[in-house]
C-alpha atoms as a PDB file:
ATOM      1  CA  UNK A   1      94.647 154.999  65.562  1.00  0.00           C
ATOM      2  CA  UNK A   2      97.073 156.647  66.906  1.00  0.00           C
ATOM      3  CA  UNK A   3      97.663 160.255  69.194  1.00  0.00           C
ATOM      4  CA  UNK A   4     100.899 162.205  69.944  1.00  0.00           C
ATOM      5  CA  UNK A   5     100.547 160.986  73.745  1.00  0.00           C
ATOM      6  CA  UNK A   6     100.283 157.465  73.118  1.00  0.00           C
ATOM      7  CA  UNK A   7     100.650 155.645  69.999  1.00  0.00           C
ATOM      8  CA  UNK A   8      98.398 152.842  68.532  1.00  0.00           C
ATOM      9  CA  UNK A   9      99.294 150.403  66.872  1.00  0.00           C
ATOM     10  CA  UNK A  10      98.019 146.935  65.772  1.00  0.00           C
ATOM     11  CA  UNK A  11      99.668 143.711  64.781  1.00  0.00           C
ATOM     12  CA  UNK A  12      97.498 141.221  63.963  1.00  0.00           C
ATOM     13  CA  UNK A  13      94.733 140.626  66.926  1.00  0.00           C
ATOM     14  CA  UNK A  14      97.099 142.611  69.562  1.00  0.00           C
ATOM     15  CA  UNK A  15      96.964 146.341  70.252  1.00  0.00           C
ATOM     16  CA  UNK A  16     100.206 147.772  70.979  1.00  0.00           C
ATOM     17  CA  UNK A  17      99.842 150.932  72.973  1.00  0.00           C
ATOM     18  CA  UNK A  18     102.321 153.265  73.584  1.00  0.00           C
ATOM     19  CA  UNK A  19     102.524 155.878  76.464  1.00  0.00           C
ATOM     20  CA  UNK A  20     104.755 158.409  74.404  1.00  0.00           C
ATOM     21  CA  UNK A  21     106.646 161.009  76.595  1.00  0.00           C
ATOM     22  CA  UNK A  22     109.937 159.817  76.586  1.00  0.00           C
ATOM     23  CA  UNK A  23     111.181 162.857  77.668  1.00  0.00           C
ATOM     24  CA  UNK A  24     109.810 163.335  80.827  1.00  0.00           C
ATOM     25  CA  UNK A  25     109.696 159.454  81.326  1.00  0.00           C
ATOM     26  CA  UNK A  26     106.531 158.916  80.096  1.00  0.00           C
ATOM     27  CA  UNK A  27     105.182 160.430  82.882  1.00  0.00           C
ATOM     28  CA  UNK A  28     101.214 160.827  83.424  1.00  0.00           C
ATOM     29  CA  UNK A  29      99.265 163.925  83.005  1.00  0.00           C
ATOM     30  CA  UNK A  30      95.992 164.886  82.661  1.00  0.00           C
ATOM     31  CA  UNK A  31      96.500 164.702  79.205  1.00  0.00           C
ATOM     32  CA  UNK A  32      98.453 161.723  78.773  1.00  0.00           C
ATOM     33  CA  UNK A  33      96.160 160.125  81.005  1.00  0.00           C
ATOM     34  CA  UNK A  34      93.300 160.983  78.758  1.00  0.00           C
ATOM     35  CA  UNK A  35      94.802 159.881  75.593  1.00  0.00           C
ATOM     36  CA  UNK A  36      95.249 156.133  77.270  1.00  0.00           C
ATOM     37  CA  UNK A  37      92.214 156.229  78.370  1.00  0.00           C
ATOM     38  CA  UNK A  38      90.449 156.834  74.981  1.00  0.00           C
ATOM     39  CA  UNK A  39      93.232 154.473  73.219  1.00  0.00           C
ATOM     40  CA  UNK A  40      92.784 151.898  75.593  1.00  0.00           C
ATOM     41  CA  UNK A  41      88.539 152.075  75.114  1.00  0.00           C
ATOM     42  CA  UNK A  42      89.605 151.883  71.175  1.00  0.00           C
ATOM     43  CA  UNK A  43      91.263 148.877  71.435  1.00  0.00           C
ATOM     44  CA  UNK A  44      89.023 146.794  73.518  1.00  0.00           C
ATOM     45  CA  UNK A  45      86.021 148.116  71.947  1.00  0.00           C
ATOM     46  CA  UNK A  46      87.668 146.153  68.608  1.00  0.00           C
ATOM     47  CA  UNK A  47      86.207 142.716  68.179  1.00  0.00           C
ATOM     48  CA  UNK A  48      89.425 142.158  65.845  1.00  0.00           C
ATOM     49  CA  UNK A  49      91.870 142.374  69.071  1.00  0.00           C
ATOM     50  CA  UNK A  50      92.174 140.004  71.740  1.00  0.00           C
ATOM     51  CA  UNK A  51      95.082 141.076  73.310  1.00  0.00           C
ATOM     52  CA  UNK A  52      96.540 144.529  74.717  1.00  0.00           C
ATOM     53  CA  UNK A  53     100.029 145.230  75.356  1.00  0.00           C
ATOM     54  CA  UNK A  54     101.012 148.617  76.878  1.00  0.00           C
ATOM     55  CA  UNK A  55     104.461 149.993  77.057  1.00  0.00           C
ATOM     56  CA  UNK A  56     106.200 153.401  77.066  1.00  0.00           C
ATOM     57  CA  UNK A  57     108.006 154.654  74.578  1.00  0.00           C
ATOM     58  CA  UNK A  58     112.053 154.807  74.290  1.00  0.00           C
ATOM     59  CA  UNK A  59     114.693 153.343  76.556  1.00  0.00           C
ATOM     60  CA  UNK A  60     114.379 154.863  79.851  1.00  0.00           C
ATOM     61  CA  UNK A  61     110.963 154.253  81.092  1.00  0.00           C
ATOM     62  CA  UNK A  62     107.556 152.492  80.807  1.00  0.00           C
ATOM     63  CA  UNK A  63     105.786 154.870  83.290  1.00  0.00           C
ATOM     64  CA  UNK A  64     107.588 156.835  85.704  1.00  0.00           C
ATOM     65  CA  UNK A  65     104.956 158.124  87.656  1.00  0.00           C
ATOM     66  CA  UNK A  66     102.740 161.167  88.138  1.00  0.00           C
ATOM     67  CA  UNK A  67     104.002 164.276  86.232  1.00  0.00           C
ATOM     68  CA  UNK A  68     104.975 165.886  89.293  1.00  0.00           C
ATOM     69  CA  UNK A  69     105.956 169.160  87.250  1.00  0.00           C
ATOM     70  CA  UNK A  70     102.090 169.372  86.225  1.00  0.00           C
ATOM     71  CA  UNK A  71     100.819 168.588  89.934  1.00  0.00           C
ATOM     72  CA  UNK A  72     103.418 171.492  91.108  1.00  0.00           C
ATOM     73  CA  UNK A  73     101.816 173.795  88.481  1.00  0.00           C
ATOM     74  CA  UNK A  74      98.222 173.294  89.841  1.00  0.00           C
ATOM     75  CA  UNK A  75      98.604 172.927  94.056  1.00  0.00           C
ATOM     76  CA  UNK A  76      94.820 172.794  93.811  1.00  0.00           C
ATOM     77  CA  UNK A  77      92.870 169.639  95.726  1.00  0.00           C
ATOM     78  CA  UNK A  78      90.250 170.132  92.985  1.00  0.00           C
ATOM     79  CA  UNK A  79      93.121 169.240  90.296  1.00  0.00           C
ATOM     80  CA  UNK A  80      94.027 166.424  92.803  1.00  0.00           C
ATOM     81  CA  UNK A  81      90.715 165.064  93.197  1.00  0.00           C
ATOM     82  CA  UNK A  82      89.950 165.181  88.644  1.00  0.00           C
ATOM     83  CA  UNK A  83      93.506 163.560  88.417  1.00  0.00           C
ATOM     84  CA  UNK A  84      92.760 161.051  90.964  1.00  0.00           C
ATOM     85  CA  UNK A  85      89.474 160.366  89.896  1.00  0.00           C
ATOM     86  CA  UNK A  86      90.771 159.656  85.933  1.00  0.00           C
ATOM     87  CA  UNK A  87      93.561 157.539  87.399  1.00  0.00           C
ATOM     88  CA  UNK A  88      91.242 155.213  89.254  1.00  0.00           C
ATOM     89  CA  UNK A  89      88.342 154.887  86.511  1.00  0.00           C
ATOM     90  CA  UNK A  90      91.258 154.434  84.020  1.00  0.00           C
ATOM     91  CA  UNK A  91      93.843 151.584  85.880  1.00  0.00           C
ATOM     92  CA  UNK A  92      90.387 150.296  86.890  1.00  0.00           C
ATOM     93  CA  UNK A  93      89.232 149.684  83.265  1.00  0.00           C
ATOM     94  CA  UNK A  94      92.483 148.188  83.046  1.00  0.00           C
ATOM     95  CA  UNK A  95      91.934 145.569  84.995  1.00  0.00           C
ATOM     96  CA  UNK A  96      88.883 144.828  84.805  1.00  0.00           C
ATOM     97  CA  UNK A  97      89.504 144.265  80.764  1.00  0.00           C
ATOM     98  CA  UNK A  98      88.214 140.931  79.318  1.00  0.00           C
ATOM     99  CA  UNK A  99      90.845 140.780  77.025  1.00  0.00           C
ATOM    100  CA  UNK A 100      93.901 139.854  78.732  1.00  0.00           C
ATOM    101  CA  UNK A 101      96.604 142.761  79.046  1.00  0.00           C
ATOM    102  CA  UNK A 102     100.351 142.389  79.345  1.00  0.00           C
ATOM    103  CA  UNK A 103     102.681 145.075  80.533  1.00  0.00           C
ATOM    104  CA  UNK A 104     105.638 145.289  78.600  1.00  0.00           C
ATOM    105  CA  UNK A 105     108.080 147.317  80.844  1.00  0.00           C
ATOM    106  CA  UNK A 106     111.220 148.512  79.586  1.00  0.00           C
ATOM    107  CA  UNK A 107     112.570 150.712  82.463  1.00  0.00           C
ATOM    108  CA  UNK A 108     111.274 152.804  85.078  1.00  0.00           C
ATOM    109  CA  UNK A 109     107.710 151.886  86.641  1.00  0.00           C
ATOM    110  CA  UNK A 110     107.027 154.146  89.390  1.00  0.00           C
ATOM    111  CA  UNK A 111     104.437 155.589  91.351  1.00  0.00           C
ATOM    112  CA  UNK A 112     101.733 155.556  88.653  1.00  0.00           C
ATOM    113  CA  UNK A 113     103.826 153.246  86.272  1.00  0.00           C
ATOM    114  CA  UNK A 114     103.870 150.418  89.168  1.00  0.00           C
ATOM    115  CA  UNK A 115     100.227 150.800  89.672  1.00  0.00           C
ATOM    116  CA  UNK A 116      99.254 150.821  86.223  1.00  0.00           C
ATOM    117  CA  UNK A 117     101.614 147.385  86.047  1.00  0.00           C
ATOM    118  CA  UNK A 118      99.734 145.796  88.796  1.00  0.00           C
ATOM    119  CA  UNK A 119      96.642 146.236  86.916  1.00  0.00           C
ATOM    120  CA  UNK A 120      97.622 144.282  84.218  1.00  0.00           C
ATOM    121  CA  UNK A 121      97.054 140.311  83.652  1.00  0.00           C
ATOM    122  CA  UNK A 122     100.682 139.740  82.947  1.00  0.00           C
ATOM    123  CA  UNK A 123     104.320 141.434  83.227  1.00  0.00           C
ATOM    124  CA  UNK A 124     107.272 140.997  81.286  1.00  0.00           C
ATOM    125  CA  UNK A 125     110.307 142.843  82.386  1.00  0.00           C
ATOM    126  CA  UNK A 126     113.686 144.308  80.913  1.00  0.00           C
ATOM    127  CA  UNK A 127     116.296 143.257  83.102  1.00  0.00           C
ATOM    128  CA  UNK A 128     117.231 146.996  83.539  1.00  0.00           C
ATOM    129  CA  UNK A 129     113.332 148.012  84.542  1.00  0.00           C
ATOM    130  CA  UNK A 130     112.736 149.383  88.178  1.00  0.00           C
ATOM    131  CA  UNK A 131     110.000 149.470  90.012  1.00  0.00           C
ATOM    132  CA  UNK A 132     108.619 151.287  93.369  1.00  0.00           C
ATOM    133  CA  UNK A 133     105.918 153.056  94.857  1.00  0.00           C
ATOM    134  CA  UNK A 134     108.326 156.727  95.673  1.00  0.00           C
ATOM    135  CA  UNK A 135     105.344 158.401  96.603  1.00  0.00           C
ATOM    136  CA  UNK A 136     106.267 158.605 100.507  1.00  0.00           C
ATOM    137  CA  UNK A 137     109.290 160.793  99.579  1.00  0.00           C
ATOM    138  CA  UNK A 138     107.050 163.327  98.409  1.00  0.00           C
ATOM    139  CA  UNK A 139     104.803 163.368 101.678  1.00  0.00           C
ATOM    140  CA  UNK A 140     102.569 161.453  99.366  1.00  0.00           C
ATOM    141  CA  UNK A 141     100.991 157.534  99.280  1.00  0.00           C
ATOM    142  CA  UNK A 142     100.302 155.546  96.324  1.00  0.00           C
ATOM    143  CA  UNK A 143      96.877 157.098  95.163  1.00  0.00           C
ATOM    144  CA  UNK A 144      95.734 154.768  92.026  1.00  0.00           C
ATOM    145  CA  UNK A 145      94.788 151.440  93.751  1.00  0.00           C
ATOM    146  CA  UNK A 146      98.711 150.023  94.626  1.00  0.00           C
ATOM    147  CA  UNK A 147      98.097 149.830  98.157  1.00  0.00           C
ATOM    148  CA  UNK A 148      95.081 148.324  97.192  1.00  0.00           C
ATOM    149  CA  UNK A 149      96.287 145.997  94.798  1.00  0.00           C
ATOM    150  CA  UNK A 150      99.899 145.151  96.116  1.00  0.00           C
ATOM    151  CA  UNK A 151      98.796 144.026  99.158  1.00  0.00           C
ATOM    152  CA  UNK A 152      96.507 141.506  97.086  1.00  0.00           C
ATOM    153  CA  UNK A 153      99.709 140.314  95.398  1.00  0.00           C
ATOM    154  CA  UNK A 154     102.517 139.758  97.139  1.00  0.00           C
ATOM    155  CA  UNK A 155     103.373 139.283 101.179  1.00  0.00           C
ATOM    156  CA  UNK A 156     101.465 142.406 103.451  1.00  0.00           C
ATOM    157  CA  UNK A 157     104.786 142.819 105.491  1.00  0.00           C
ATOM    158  CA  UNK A 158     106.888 143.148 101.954  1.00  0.00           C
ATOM    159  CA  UNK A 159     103.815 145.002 100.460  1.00  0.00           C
ATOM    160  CA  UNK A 160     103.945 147.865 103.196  1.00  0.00           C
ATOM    161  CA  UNK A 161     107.735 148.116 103.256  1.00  0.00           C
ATOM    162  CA  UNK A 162     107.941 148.792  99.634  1.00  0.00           C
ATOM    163  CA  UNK A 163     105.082 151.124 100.639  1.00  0.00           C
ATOM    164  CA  UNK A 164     106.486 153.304 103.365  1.00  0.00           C
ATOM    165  CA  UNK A 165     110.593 153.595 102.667  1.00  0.00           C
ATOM    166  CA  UNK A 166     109.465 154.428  98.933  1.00  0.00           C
ATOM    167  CA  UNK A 167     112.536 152.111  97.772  1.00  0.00           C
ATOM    168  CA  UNK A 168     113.060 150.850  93.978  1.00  0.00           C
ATOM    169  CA  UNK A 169     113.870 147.062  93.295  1.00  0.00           C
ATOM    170  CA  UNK A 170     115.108 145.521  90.593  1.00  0.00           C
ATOM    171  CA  UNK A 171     113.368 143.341  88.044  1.00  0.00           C
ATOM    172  CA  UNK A 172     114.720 140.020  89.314  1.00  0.00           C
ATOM    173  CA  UNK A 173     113.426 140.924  93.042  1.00  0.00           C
ATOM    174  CA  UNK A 174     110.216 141.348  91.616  1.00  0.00           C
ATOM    175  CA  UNK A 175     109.886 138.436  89.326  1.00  0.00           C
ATOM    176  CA  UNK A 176     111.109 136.850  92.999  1.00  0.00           C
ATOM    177  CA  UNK A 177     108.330 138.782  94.859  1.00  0.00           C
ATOM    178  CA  UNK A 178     105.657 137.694  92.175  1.00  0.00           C
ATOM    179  CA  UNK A 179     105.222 140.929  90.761  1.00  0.00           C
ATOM    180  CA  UNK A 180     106.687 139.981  87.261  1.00  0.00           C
ATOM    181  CA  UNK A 181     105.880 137.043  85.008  1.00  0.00           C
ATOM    182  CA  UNK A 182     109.442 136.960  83.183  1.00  0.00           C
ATOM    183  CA  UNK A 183     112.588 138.769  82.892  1.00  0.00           C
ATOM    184  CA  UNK A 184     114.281 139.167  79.335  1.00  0.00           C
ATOM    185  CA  UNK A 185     117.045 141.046  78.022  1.00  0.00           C
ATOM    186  CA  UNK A 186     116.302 144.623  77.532  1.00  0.00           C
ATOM    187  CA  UNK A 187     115.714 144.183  73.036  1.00  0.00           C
ATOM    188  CA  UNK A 188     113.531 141.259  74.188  1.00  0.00           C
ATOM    189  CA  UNK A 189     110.501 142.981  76.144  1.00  0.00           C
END
């Protein structure tokens, strides 16, 4: 199965899905959004899979966020509320999946790309990938469960700093910080 937004594949018992916006870093929209969510529900419907691997498509990114162009466009609390509603019954699905999931991240994960991360079982990283919760630079907090779920994972003290300066770190701080299981050269993830 497969849909413009993300692509499905299969090889063997794993699902393969693929968040496919490369050019506006395979950002989340409502439509994107969507698309994983029904692609996700596809694959662990599937008796035949018994593992799910998401990633983003191209170089740059595995999830870079929000589409902040598409929030811009709306500036309505109702559009809020739908998005934020989808992002929480989807990243919850996530990880609350029998099957295990793996996150396969080669580049950018932020805002909605970290969260969707920390809903996964396990993380392999590019040595170039990046991850942060930016939100606070846009007068914003992390609003798909990565307070929540942060906290849960590493140190509270490191968990709100990443929080409220809104920095990016590096793969090998977070495989140090517990937020990755492994680091491997970008061809490798």
């Amino acid at each position: 199965m497969s849909d413009d937004l993300v692509l499905s594949e299969t090889h063997g018992a794993v699902a393969l899905l693929t968040i496919n916006r490369p050019a506006a870093l395979n950002a989340l929209d409502g439509a994107t959004l969507a698309a994983f969510e029904r692609a996700f529900e596809a694959a662990e419907a599937d008796p035949a899979l018994r593992v799910i691997v998401i990633t983003g498509a191209g170089e740059r990114a595995f999830v870079a966020g929000g589409d902040i162009r598409d929030l811009d466009s709306r500036q309505g609390l109702a559009h809020y509320l739908e998005l934020g509603e989808a992002l929480h019954r989807v990243f919850n699905r996530v990880e609350r999946c029998d099957k295990p999931t793996i996150a396969a991240v080669n580049g950018f994960a932020l805002g909605g790309g970290t969260e969707l991360l920390l809903c996964t079982d396990l993380r392999i990283l590019a040595e170039t990938a990046r991850l942060g919760l930016p939100e606070i630079n846009l007068g914003l907090f992390p609003g798909a469960g990565g307070s929540q779920r942060l906290i849960r994972e590493i140190a509270p003290c490191r968990a709100r700093e990443l929080m409220f300066l809104g920095e990016q770190i590096g793969a090998e701080q977070a495989l140090a910080l517990g937020l990755a299981n492994r680091v491997v050269p970008r061809g490798d993830v």
